[in-house]
N, C-alpha and C. Protein backbone atom coordinates (compact mmCIF):
# COMPACT_ATOMS: atom_id res chain seq x y z
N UNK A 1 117.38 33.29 128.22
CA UNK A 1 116.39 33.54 127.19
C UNK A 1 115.29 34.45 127.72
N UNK A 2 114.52 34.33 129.15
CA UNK A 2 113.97 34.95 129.61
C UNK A 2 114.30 36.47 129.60
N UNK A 3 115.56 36.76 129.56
CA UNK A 3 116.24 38.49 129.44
C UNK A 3 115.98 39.30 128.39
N UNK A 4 115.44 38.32 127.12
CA UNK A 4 116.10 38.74 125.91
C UNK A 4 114.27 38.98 125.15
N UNK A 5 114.04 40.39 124.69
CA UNK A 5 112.97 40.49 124.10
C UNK A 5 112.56 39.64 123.12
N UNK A 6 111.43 39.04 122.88
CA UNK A 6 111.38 38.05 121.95
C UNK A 6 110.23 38.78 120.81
N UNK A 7 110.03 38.03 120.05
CA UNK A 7 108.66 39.28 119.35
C UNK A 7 107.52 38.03 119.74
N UNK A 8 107.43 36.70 119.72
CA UNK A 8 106.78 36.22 120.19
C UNK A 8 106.77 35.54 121.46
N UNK A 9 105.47 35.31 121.89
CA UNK A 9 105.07 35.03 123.63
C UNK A 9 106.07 33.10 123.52
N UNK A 10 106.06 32.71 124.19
CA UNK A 10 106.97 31.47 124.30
C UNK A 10 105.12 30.79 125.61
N UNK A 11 105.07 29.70 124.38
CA UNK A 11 103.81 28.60 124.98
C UNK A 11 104.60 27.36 125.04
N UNK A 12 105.48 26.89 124.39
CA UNK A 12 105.58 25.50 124.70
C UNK A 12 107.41 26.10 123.76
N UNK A 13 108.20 25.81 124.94
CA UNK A 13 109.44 25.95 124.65
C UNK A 13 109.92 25.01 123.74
N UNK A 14 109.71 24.28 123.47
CA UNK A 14 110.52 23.28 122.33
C UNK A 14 109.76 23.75 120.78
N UNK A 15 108.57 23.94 120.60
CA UNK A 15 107.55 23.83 119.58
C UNK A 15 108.21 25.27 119.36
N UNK A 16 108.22 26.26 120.26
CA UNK A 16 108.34 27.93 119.81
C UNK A 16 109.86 27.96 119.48
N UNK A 17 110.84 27.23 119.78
CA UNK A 17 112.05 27.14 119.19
C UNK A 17 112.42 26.37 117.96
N UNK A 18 111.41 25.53 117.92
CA UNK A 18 112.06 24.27 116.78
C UNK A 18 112.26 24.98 115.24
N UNK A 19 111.56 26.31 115.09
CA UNK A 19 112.02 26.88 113.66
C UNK A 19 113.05 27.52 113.42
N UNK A 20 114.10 28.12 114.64
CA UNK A 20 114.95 28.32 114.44
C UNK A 20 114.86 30.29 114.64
N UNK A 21 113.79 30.80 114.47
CA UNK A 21 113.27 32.00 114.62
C UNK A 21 113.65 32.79 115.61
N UNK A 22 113.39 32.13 116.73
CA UNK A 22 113.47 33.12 117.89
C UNK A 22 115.05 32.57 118.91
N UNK A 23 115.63 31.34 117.76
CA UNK A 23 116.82 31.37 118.36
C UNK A 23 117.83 32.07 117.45
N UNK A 24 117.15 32.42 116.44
CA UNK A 24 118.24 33.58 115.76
C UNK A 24 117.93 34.92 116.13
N UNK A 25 116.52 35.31 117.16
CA UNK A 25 116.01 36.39 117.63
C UNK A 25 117.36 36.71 118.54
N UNK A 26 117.96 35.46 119.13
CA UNK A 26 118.46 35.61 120.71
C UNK A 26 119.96 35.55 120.49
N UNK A 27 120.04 34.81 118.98
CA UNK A 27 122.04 35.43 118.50
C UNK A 27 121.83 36.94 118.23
N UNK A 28 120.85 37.33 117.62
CA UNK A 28 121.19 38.71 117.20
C UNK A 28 120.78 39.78 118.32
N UNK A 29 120.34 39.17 119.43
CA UNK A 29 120.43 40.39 120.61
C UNK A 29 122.03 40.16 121.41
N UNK A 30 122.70 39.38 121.57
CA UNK A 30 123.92 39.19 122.08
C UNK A 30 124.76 39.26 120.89
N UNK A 31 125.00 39.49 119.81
CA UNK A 31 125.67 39.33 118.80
C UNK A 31 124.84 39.98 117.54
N UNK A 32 124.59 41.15 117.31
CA UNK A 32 123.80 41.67 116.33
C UNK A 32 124.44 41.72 114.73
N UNK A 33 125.66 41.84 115.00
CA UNK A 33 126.35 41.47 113.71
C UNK A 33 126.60 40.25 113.10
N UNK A 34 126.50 39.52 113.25
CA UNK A 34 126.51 37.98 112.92
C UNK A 34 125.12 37.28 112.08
N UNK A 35 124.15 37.74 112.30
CA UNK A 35 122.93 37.58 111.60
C UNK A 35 121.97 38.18 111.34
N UNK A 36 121.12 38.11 110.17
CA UNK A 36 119.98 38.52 110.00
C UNK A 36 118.83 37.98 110.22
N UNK A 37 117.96 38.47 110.88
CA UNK A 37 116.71 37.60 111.43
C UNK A 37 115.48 37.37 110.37
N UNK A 38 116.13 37.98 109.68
CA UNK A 38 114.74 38.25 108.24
C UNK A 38 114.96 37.17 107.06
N UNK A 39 116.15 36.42 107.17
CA UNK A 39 116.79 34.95 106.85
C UNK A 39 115.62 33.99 106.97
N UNK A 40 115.17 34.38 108.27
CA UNK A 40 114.68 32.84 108.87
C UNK A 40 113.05 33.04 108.99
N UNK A 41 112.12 32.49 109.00
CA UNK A 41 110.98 32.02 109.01
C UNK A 41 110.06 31.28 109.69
N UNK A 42 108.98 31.45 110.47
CA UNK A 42 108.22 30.72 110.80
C UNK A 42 107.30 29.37 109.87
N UNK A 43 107.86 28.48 110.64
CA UNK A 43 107.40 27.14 110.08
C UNK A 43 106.39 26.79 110.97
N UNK A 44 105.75 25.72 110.11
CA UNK A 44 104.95 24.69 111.08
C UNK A 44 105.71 22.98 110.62
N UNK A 45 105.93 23.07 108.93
CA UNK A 45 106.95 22.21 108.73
C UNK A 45 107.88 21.76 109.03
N UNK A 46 108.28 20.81 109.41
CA UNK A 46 109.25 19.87 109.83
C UNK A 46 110.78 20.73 108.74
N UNK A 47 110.42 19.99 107.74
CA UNK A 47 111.10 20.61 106.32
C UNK A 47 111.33 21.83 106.04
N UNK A 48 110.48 22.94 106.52
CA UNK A 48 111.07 24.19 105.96
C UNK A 48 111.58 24.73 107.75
N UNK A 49 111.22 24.24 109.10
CA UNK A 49 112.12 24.05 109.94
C UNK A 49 113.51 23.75 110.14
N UNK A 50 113.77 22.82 109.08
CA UNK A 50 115.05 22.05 108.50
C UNK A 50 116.11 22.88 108.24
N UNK A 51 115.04 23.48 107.16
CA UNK A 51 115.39 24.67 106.40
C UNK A 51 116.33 25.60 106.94
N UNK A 52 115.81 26.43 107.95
CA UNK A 52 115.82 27.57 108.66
C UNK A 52 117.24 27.37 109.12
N UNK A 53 116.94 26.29 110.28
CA UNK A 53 118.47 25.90 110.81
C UNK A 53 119.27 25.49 110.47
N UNK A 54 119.28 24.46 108.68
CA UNK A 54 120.52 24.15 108.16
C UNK A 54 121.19 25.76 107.42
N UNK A 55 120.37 26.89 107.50
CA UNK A 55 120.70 28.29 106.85
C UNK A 55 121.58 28.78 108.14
N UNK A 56 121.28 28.53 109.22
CA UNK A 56 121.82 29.31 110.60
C UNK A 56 122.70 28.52 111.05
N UNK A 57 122.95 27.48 110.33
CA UNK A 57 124.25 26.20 110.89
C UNK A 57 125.25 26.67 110.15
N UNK A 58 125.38 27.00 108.39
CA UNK A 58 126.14 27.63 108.20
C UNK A 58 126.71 28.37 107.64
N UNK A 59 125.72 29.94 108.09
CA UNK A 59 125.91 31.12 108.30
C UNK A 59 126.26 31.69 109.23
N UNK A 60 125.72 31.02 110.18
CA UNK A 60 126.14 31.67 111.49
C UNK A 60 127.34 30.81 112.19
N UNK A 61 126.18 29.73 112.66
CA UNK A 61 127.24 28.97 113.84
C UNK A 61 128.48 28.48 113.20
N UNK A 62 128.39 28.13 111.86
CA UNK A 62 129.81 27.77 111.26
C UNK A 62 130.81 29.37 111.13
N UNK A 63 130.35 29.99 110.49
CA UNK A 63 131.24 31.05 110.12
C UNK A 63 131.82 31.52 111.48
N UNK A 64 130.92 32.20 112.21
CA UNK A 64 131.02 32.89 113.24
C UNK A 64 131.23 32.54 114.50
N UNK A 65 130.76 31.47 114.50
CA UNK A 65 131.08 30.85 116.03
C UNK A 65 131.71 29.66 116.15
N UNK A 66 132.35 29.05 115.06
CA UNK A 66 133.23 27.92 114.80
C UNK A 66 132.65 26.69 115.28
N UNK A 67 131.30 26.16 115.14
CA UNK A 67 131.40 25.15 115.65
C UNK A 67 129.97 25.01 114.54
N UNK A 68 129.42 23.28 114.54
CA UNK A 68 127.91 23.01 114.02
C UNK A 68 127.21 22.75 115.29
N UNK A 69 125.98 22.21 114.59
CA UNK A 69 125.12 21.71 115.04
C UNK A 69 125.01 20.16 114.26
N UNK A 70 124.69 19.28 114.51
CA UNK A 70 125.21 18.08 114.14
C UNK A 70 123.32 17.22 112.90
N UNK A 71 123.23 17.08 112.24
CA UNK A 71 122.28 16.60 111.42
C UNK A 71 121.22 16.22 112.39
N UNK A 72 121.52 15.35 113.63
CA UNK A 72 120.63 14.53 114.28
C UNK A 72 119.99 16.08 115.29
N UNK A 73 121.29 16.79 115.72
CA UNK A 73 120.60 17.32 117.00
C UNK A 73 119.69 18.61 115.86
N UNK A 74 120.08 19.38 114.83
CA UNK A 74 118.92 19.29 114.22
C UNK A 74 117.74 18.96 113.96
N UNK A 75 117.47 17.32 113.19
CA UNK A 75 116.51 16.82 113.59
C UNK A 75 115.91 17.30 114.92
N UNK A 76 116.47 16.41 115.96
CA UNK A 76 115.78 16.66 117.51
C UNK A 76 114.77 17.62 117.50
N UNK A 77 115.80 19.45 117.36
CA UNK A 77 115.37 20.78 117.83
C UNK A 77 113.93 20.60 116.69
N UNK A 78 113.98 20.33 115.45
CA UNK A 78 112.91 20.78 114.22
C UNK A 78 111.85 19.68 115.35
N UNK A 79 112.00 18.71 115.43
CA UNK A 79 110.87 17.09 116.21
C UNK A 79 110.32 17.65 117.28
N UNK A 80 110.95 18.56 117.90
CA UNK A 80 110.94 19.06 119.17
C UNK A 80 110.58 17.97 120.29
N UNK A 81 111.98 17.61 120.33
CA UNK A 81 112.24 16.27 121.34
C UNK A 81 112.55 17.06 122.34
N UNK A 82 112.39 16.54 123.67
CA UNK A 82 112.41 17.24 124.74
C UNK A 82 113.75 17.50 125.30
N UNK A 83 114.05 18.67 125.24
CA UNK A 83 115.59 19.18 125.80
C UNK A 83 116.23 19.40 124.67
N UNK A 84 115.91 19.29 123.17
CA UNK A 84 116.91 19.17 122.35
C UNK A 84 116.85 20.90 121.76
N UNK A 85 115.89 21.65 122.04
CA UNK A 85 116.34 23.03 121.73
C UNK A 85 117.07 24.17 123.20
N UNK A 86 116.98 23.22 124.71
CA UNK A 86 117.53 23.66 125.32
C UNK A 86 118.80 23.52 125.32
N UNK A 87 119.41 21.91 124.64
CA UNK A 87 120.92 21.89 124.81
C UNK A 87 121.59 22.32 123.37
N UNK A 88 120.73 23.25 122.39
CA UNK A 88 120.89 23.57 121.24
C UNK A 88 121.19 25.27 122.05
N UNK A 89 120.62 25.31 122.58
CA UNK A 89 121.04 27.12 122.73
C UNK A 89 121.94 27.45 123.59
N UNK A 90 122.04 25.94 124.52
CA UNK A 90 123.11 26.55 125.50
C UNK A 90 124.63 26.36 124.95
N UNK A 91 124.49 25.41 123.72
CA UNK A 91 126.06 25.38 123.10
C UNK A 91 126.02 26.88 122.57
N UNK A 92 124.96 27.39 121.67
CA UNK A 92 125.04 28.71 121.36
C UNK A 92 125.80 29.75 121.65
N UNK A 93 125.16 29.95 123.25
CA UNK A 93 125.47 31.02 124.03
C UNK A 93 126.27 30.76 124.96
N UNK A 94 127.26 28.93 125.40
CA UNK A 94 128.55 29.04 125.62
C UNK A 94 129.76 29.94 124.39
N UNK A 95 129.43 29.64 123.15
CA UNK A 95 129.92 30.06 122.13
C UNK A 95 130.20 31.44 122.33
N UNK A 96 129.11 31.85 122.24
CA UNK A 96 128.38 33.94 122.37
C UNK A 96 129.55 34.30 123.53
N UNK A 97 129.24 33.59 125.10
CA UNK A 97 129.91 33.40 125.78
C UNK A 97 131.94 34.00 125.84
N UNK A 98 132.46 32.88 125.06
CA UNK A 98 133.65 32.58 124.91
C UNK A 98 134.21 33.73 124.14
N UNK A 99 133.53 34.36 123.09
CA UNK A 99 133.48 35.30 122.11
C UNK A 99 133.47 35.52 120.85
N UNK A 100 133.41 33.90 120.74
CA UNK A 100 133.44 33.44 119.05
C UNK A 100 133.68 34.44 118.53
């Protein structure tokens, strides 16, 4: 993640991921065809957080990269429980990875 230009500064890694924003920033620098970043939105809401990533669960990760994200670990990433947007991106970008 550190490699990958972000448009915003990263203060608290779980809180700056939990909308789903800058982890669709980081599919569409390894995978630019697969999504649009203008989809997704900065929240402060829990709910329109929800939002964001049940749109990128399946648009993206379903269509394109064959796999979900599961209701709860959702939850987690939007709660920003600790580790739950790190082990949210690394299924990602095993995915990105493999070549989905």
């Amino acid at each position: 993640v550190d490699k990958v230009p972000l448009t915003k500064v990263q203060k608290s890694f779980a809180r700056d991921f939990s909308d789903g924003c800058l982890t669709a920033e980081v599919i569409k620098h390894y995978a630019p065809d697969i999504i649009d970043v203008h989809n997704y939105t900065e929240a402060l809401s829990v709910a329109r957080k929800r939002e964001n990533w049940v749109t990128m669960n399946h648009k993206v990760l379903k269509r394109y990269l064959g796999f979900e994200l599961s209701k709860a670990e959702i939850e987690s990433v939007c709660s920003c429980e600790r580790g739950a947007a790190e082990k949210a991106l690394a299924a990602i970008k095993r995915r990105l990875d493999e070549g989905a």
